[in-house]
PDB file of N, CA and C in Angstrom:
ATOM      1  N   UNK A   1      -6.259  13.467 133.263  1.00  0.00           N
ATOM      2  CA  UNK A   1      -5.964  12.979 131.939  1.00  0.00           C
ATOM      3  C   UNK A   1      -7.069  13.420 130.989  1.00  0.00           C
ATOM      4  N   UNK A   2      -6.890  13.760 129.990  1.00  0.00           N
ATOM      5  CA  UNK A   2      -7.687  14.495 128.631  1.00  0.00           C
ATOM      6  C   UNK A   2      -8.461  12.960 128.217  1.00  0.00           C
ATOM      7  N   UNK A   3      -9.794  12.956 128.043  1.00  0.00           N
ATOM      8  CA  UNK A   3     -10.313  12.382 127.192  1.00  0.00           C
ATOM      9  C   UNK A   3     -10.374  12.157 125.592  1.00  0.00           C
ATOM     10  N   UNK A   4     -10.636  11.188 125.107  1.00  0.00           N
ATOM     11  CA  UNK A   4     -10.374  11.353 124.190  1.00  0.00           C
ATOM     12  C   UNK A   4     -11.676  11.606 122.982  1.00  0.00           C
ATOM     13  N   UNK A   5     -12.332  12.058 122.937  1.00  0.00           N
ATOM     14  CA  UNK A   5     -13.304  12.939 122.418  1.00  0.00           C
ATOM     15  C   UNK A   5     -14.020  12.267 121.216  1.00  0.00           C
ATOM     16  N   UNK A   6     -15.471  11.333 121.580  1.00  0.00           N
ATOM     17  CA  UNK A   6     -16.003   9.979 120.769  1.00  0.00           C
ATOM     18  C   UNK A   6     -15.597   8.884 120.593  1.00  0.00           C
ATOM     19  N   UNK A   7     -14.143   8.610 121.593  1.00  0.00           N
ATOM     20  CA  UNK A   7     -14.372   7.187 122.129  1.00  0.00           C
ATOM     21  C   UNK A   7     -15.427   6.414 122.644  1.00  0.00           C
ATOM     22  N   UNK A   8     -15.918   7.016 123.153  1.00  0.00           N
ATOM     23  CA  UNK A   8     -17.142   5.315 123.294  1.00  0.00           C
ATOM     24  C   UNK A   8     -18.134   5.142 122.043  1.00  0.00           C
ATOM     25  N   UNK A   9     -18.292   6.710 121.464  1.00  0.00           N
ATOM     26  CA  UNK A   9     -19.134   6.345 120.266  1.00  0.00           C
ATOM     27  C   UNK A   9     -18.316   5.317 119.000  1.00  0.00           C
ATOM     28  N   UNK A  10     -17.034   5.586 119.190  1.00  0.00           N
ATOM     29  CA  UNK A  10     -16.175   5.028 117.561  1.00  0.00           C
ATOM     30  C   UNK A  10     -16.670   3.696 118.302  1.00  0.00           C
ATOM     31  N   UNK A  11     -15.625   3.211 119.396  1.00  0.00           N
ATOM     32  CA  UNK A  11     -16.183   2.038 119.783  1.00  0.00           C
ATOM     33  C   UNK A  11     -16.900   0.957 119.791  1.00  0.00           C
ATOM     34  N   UNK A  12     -18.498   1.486 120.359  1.00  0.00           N
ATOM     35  CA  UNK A  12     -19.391   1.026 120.498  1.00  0.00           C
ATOM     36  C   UNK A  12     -19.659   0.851 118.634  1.00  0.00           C
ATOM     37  N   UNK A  13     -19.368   1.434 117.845  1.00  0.00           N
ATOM     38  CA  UNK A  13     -19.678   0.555 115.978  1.00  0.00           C
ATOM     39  C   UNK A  13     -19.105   0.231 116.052  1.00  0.00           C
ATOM     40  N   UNK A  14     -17.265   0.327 116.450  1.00  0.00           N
ATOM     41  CA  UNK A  14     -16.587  -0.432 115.902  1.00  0.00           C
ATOM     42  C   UNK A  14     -17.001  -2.261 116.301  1.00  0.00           C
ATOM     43  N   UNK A  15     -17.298  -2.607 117.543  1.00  0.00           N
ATOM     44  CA  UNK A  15     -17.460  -3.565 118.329  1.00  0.00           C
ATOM     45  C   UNK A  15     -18.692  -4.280 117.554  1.00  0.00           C
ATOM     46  N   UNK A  16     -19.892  -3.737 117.181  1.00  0.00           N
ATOM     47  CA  UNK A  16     -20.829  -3.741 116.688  1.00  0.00           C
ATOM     48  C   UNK A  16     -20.600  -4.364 115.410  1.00  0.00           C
ATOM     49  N   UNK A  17     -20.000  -3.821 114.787  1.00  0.00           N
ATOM     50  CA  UNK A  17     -19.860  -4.092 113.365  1.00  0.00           C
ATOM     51  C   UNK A  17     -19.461  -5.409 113.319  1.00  0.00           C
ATOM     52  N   UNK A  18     -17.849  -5.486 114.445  1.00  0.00           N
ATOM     53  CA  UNK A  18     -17.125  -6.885 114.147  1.00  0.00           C
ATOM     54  C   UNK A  18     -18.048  -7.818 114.592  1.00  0.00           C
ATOM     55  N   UNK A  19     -18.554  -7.667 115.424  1.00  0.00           N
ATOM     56  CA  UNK A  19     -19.496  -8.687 115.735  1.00  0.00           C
ATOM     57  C   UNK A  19     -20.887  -9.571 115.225  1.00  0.00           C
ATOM     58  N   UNK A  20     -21.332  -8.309 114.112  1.00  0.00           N
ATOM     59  CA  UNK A  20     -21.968  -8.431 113.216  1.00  0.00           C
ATOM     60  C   UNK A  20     -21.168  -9.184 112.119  1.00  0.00           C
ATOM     61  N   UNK A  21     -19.655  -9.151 111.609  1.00  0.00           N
ATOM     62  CA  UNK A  21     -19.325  -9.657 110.752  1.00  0.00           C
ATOM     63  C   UNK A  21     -18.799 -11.181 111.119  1.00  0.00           C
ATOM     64  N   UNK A  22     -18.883 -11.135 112.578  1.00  0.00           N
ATOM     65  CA  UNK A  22     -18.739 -12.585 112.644  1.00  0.00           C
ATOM     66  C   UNK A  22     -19.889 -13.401 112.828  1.00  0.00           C
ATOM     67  N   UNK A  23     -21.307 -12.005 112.607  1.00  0.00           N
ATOM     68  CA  UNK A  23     -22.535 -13.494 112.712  1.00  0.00           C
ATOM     69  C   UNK A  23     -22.470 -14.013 114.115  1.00  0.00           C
ATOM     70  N   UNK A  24     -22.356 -13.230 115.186  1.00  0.00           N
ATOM     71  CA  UNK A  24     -22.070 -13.428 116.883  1.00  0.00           C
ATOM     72  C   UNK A  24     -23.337 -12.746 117.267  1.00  0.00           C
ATOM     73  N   UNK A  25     -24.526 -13.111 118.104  1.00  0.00           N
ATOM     74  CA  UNK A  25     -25.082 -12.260 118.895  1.00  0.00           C
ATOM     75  C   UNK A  25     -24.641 -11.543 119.955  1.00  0.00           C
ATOM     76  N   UNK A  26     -25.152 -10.698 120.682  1.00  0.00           N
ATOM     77  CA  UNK A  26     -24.744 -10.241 121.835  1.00  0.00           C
ATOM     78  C   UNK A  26     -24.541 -11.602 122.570  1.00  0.00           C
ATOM     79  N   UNK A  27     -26.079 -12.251 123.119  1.00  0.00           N
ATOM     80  CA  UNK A  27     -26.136 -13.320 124.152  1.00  0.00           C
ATOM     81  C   UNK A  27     -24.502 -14.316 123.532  1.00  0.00           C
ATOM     82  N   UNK A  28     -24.163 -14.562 122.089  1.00  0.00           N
ATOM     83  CA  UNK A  28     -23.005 -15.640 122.030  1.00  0.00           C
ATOM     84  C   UNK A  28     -21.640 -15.008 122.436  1.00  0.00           C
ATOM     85  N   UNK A  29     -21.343 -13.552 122.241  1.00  0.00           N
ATOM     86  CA  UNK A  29     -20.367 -12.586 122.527  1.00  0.00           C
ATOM     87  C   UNK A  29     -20.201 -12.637 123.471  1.00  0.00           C
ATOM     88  N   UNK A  30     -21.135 -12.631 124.687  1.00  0.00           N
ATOM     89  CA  UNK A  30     -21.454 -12.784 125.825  1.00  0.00           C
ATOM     90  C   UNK A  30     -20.929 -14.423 126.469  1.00  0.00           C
ATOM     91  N   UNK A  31     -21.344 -15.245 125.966  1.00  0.00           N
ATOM     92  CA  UNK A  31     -20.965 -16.544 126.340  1.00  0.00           C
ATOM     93  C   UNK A  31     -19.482 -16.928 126.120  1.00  0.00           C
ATOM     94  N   UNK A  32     -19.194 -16.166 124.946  1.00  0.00           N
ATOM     95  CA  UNK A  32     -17.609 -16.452 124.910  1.00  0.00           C
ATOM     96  C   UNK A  32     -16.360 -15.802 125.661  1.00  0.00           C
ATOM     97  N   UNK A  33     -16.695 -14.872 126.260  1.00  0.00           N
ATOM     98  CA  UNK A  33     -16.400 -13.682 126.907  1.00  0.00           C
ATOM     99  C   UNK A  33     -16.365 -14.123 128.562  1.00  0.00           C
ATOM    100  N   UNK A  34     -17.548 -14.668 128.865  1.00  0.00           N
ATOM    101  CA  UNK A  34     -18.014 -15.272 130.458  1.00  0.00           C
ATOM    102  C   UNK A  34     -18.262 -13.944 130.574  1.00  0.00           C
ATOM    103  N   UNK A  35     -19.316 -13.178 129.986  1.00  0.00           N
ATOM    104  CA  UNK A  35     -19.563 -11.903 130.847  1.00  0.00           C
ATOM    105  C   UNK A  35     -21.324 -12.007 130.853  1.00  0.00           C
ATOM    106  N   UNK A  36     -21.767 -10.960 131.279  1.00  0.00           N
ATOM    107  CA  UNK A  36     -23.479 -10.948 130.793  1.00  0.00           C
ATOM    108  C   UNK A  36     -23.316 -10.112 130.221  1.00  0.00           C
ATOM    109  N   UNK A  37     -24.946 -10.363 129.195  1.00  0.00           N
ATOM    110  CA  UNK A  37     -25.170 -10.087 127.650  1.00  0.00           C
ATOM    111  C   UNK A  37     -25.086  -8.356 127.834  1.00  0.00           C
ATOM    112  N   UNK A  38     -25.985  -8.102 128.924  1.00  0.00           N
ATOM    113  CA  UNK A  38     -25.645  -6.643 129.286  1.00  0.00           C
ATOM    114  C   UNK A  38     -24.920  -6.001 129.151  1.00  0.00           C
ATOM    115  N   UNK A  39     -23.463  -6.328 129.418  1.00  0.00           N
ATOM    116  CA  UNK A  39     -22.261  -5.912 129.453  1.00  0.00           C
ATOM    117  C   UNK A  39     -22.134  -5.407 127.803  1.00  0.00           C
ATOM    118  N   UNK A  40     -22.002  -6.625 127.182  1.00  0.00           N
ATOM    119  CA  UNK A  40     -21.752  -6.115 125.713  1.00  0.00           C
ATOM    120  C   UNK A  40     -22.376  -5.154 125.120  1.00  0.00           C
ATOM    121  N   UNK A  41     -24.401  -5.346 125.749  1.00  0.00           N
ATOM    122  CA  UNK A  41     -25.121  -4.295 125.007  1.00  0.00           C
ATOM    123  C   UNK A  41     -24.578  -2.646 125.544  1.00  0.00           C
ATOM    124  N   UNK A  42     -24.087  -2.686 126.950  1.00  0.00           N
ATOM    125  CA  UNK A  42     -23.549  -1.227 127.315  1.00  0.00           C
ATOM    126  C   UNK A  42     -22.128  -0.638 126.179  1.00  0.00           C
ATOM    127  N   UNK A  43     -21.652  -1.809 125.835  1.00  0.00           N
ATOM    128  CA  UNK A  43     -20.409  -1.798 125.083  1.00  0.00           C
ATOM    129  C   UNK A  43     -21.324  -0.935 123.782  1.00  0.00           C
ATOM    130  N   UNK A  44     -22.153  -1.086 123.121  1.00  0.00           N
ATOM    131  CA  UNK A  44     -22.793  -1.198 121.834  1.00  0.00           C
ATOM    132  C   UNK A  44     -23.555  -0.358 122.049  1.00  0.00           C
ATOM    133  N   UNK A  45     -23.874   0.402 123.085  1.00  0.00           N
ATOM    134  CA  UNK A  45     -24.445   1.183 123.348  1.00  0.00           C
ATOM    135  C   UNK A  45     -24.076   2.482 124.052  1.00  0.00           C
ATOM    136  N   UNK A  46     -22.717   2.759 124.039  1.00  0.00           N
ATOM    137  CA  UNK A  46     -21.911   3.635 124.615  1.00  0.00           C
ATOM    138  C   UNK A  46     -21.985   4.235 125.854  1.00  0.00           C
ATOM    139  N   UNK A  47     -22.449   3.159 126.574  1.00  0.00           N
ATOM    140  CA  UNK A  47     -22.843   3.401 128.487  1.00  0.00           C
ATOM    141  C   UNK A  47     -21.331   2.755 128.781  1.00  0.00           C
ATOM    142  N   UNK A  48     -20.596   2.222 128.598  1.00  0.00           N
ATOM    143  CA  UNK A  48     -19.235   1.900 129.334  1.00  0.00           C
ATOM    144  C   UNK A  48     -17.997   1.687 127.743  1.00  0.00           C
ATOM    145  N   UNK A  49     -16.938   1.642 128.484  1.00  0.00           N
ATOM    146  CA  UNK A  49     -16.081   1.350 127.646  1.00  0.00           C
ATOM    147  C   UNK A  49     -14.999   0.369 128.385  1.00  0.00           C
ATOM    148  N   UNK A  50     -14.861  -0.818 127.184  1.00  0.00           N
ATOM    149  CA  UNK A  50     -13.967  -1.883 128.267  1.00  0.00           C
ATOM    150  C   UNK A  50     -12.528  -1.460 128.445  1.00  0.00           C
ATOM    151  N   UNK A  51     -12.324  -2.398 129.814  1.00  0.00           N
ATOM    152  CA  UNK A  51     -10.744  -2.438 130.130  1.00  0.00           C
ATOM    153  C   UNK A  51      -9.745  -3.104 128.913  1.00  0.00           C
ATOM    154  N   UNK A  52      -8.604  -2.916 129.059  1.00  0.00           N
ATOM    155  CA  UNK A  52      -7.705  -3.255 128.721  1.00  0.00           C
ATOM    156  C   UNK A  52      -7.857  -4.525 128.107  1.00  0.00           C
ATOM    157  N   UNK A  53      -8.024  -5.342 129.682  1.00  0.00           N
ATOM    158  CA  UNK A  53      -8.127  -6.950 129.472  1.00  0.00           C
ATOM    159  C   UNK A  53      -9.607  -7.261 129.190  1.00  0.00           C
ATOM    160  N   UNK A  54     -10.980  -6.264 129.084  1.00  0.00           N
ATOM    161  CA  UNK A  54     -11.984  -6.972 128.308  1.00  0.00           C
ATOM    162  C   UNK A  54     -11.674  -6.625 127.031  1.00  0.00           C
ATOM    163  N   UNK A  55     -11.091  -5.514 126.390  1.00  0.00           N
ATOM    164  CA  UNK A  55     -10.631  -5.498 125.083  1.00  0.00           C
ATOM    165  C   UNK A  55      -9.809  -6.547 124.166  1.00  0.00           C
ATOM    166  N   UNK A  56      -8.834  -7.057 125.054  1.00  0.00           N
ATOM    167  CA  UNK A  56      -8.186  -8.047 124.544  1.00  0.00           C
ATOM    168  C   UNK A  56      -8.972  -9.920 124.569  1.00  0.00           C
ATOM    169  N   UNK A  57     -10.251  -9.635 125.472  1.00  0.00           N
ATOM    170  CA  UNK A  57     -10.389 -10.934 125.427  1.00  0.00           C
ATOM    171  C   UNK A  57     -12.059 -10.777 124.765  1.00  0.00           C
ATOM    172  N   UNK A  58     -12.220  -9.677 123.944  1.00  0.00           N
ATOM    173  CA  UNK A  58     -13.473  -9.396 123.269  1.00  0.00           C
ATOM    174  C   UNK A  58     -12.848  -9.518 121.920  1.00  0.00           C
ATOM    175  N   UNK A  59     -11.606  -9.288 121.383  1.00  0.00           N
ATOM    176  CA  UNK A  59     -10.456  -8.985 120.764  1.00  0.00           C
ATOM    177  C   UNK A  59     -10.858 -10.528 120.119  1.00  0.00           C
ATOM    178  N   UNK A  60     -10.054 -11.649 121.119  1.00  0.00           N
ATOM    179  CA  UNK A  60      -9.695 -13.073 120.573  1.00  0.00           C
ATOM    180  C   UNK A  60     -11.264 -13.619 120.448  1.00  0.00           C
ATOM    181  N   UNK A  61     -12.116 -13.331 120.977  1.00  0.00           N
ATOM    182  CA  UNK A  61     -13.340 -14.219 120.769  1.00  0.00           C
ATOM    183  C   UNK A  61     -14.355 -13.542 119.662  1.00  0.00           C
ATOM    184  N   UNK A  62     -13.633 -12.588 119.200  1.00  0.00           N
ATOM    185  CA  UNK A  62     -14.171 -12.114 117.498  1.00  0.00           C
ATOM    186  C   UNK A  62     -13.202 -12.853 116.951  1.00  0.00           C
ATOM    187  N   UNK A  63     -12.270 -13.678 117.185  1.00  0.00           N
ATOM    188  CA  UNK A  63     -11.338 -13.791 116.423  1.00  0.00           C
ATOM    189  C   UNK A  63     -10.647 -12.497 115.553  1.00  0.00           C
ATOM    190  N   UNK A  64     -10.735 -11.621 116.064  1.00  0.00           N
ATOM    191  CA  UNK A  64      -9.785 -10.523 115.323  1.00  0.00           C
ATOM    192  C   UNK A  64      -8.206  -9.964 116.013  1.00  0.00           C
ATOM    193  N   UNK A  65      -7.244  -9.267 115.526  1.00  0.00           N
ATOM    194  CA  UNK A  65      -6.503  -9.069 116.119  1.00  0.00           C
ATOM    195  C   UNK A  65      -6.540  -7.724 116.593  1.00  0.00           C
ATOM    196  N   UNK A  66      -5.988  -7.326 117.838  1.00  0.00           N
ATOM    197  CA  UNK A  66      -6.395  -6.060 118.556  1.00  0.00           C
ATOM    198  C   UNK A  66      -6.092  -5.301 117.697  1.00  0.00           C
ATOM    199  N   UNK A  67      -4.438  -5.422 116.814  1.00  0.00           N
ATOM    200  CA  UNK A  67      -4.355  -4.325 116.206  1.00  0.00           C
ATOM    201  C   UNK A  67      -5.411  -4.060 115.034  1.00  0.00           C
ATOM    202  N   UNK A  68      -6.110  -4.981 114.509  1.00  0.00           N
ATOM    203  CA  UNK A  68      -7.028  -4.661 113.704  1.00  0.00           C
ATOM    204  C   UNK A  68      -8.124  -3.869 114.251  1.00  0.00           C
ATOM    205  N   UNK A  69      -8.544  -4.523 115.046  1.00  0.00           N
ATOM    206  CA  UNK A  69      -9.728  -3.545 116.128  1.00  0.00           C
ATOM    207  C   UNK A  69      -9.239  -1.979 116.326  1.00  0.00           C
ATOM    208  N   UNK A  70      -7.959  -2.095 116.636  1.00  0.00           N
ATOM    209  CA  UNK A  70      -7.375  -0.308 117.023  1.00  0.00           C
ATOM    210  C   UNK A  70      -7.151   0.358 115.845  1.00  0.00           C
ATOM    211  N   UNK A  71      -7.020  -0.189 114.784  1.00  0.00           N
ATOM    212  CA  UNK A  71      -6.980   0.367 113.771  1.00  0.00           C
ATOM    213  C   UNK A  71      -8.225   0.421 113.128  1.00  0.00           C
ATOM    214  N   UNK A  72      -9.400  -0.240 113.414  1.00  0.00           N
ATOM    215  CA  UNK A  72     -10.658   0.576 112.711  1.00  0.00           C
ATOM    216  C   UNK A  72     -11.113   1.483 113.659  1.00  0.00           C
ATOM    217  N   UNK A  73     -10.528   1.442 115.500  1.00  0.00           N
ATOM    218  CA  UNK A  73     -11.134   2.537 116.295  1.00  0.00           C
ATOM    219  C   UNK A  73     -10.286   3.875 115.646  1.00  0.00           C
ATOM    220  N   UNK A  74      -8.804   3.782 115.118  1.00  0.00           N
ATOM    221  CA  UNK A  74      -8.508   5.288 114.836  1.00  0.00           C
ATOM    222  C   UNK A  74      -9.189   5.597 113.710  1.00  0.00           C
ATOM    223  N   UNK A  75      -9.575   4.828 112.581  1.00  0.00           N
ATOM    224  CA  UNK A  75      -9.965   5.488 111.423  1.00  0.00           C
ATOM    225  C   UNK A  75     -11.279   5.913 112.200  1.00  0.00           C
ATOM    226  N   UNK A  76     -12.315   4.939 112.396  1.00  0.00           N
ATOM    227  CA  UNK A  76     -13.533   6.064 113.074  1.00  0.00           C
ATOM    228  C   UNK A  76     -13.569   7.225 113.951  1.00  0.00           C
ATOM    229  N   UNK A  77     -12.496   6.783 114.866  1.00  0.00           N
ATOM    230  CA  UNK A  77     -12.454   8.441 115.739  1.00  0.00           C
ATOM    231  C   UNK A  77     -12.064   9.324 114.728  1.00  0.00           C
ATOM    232  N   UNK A  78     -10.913   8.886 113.719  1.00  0.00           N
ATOM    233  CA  UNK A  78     -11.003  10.069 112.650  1.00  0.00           C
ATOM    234  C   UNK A  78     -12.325  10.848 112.008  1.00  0.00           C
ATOM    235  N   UNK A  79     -13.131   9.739 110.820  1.00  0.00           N
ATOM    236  CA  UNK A  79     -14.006   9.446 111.022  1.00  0.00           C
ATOM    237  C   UNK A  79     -15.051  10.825 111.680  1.00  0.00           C
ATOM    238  N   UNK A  80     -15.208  10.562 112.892  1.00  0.00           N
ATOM    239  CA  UNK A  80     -16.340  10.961 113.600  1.00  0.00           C
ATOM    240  C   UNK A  80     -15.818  12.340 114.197  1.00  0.00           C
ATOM    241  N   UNK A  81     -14.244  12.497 114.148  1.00  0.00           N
ATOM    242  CA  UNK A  81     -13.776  13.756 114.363  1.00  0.00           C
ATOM    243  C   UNK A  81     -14.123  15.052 113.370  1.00  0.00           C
ATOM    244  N   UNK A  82     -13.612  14.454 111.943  1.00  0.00           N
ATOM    245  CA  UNK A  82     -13.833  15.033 111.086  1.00  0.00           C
ATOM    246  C   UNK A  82     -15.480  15.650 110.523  1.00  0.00           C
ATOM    247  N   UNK A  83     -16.154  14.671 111.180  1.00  0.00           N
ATOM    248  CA  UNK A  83     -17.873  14.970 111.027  1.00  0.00           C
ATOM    249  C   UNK A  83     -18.180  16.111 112.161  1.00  0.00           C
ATOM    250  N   UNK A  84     -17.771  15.806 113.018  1.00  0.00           N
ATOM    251  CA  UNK A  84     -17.455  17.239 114.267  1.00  0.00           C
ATOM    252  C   UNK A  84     -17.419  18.644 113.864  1.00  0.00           C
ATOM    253  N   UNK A  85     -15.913  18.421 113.404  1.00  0.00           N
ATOM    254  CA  UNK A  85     -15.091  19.223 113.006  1.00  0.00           C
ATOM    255  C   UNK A  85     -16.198  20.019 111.745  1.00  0.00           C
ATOM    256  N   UNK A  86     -16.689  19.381 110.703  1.00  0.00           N
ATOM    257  CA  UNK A  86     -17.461  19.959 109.670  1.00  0.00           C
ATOM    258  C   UNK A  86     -18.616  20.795 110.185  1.00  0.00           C
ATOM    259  N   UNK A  87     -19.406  19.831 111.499  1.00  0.00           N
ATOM    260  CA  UNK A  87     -20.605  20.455 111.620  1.00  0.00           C
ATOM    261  C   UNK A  87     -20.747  21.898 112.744  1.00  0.00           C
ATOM    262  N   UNK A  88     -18.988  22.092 112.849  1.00  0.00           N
ATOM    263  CA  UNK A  88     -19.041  22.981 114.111  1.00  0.00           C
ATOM    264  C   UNK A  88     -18.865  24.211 112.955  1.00  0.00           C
ATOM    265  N   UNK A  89     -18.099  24.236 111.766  1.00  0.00           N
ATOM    266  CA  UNK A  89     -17.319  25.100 110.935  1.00  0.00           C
ATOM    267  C   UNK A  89     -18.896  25.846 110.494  1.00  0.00           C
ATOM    268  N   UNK A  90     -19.626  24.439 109.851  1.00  0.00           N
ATOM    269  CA  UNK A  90     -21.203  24.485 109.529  1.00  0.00           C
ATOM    270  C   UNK A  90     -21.795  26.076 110.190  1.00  0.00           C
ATOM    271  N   UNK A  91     -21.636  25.737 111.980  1.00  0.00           N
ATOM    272  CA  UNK A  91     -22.247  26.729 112.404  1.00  0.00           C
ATOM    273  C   UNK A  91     -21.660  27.738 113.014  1.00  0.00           C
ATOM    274  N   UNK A  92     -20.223  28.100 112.327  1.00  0.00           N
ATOM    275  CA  UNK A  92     -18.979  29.334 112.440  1.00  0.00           C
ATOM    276  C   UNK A  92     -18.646  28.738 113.411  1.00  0.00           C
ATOM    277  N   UNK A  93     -18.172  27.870 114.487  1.00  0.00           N
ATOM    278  CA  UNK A  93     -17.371  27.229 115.561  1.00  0.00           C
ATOM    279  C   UNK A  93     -16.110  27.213 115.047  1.00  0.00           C
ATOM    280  N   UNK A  94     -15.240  27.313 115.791  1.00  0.00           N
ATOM    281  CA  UNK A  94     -13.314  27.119 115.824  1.00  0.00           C
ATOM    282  C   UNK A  94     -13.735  25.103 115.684  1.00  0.00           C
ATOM    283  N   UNK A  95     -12.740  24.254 114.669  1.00  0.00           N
ATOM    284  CA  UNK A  95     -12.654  22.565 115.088  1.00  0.00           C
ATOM    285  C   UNK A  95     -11.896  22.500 115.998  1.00  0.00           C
ATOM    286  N   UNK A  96     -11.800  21.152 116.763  1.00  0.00           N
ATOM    287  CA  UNK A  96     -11.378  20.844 117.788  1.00  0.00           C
ATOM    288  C   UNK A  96      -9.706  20.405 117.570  1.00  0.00           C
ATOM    289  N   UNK A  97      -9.088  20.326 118.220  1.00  0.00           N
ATOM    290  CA  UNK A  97      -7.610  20.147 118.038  1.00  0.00           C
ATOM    291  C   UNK A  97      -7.401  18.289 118.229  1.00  0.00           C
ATOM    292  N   UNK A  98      -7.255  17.373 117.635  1.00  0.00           N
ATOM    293  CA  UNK A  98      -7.099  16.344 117.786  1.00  0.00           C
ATOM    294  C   UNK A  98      -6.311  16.064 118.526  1.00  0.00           C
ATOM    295  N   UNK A  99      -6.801  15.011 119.312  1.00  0.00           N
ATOM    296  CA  UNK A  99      -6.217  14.539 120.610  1.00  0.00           C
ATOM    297  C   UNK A  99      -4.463  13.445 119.967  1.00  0.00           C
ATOM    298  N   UNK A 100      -5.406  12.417 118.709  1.00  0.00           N
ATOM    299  CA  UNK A 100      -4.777  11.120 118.640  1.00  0.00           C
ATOM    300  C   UNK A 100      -4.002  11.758 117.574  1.00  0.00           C
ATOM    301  N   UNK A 101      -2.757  10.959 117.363  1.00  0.00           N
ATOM    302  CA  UNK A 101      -1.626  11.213 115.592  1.00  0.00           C
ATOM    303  C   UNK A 101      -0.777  11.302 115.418  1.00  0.00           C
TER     304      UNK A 101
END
């Protein structure tokens, strides 16, 4: 299966951010979650990317709705595609063919 090319980077802000906008530390993200704090900082730090079901239950304890979450991960993979895409042209490179759309 094809990767999808700065997923863990869109991610790891996107996760970051919401969490920041709810005024959540890692350690409380963590407590609401039942995971260790670790876990989240790998999340935020683009060493792992969660499952399905930690997405959905990182999802409800931001109080946000997934589709909101998936919809700021496509605008950033856009986003971070398009910054790619500029800095490869930058140095005469072919851009990459988008995976997601």
């Amino acid at each position: 299966m094809n990767e999808i090319p700065h997923l863990s980077e869109a991610f790891a802000q996107v996760l970051q951010e919401a969490r920041e906008e709810a005024r959540v530390s890692q350690q409380e993200l963590a407590r609401r979650v039942k995971c260790a704090r670790s876990f989240i900082s790998f999340l935020e730090t683009r060493t792992h990317l969660p499952s399905l079901n930690a997405f959905l239950v990182l999802c409800s304890a931001l109080d946000l709705p997934a589709a909101e979450v998936l919809r700021r991960l496509e605008n950033r993979l856009a986003f971070l595609q398009q910054a790619a895409d500029a800095e490869k042209k930058a140095k005469g490179q072919g851009a990459d063919v988008p995976i997601m759309r």
